[in-house]
C-alpha atoms as a PDB file:
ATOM      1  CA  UNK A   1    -137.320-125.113 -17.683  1.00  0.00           C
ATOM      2  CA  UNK A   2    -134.714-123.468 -19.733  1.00  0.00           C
ATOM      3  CA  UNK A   3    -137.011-122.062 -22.558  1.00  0.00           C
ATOM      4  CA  UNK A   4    -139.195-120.082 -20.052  1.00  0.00           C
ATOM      5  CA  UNK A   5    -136.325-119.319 -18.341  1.00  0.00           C
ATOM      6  CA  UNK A   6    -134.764-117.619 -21.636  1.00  0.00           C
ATOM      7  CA  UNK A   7    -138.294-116.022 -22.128  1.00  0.00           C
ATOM      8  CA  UNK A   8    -138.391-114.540 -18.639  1.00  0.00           C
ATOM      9  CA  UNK A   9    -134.679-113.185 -18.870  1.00  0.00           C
ATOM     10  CA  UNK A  10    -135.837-111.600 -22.707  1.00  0.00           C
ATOM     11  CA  UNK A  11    -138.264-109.421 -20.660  1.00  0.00           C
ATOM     12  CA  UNK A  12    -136.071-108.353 -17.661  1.00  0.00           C
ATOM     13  CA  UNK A  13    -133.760-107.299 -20.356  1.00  0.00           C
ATOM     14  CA  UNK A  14    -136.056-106.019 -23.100  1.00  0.00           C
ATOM     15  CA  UNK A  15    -139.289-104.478 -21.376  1.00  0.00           C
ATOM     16  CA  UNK A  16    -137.777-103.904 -17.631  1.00  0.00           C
ATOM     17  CA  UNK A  17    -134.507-102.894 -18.337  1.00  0.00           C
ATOM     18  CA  UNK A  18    -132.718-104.486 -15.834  1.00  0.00           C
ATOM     19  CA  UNK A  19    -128.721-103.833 -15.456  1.00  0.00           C
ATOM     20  CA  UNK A  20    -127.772-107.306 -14.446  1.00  0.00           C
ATOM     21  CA  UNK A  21    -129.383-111.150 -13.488  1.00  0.00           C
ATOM     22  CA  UNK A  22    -128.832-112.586 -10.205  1.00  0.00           C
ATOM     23  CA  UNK A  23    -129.374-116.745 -11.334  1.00  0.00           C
ATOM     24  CA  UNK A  24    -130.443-118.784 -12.718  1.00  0.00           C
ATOM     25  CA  UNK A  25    -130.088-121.562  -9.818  1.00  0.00           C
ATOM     26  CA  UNK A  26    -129.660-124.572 -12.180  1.00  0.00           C
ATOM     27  CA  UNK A  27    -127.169-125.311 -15.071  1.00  0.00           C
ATOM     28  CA  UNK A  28    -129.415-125.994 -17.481  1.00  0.00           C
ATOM     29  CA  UNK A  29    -131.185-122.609 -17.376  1.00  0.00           C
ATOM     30  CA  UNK A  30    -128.180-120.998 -17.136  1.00  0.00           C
ATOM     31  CA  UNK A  31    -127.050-122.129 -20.139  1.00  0.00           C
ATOM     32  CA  UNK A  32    -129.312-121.115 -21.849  1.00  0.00           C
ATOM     33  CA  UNK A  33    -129.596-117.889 -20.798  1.00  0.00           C
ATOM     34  CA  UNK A  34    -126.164-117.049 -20.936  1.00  0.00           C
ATOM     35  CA  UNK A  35    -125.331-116.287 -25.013  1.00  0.00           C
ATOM     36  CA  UNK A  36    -128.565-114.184 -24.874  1.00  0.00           C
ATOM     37  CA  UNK A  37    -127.175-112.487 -21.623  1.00  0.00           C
ATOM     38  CA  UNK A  38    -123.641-111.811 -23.320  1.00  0.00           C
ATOM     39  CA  UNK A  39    -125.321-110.285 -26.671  1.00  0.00           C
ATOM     40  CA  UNK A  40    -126.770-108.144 -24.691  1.00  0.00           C
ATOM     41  CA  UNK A  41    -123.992-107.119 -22.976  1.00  0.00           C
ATOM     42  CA  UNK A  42    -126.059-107.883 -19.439  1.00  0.00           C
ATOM     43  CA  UNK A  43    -124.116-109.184 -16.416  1.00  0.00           C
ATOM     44  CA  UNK A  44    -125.217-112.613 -14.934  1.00  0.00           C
ATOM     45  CA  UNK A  45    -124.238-113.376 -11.406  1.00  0.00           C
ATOM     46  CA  UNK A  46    -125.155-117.224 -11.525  1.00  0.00           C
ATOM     47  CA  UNK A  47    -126.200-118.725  -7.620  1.00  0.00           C
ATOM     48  CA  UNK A  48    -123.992-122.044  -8.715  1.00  0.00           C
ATOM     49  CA  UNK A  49    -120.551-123.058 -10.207  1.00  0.00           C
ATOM     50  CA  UNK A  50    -119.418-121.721 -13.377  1.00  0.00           C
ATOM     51  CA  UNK A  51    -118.314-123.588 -16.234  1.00  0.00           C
ATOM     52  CA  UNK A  52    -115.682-123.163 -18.673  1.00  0.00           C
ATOM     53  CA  UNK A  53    -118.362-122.643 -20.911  1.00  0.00           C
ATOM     54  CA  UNK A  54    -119.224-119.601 -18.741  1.00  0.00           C
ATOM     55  CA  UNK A  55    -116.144-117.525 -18.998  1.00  0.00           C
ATOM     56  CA  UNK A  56    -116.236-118.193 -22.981  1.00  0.00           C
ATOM     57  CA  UNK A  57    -119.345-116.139 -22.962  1.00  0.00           C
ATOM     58  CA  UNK A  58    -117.167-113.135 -20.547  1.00  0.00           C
ATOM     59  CA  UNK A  59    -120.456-111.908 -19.248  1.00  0.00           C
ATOM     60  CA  UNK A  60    -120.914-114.518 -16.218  1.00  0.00           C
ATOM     61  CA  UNK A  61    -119.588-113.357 -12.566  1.00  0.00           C
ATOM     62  CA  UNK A  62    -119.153-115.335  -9.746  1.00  0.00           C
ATOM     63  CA  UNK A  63    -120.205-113.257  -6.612  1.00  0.00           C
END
């Protein structure tokens, strides 16, 4: 679910502090974390392909 995974990446970020995301697992979720991820200057190291969409947002990392 791509709202409550926004909500649960808002909290890692916000309230835990986290220095990076490992995932989400599925497109959808990704993208939808991803311009919130980028604002926040927050690296995401997706488990899947990335999308041309993905390097737009210059915050997204293949490991």
């Amino acid at each position: 679910d791509p709202v409550c995974t926004l909500d649960k990446a808002r909290k890692l970020v916000e309230y835990d502090k986290v220095n990076f995301i490992i995932g989400p697992l599925d497109g959808s979720s990704r993208r939808a974390v991803e311009p919130y991820l980028a604002e926040h200057k927050v690296p995401n190291f997706p488990n899947s392909f990335m999308t041309e969409e993905s390097k737009k947002h210059g915050w997204t990392f293949l490991l």
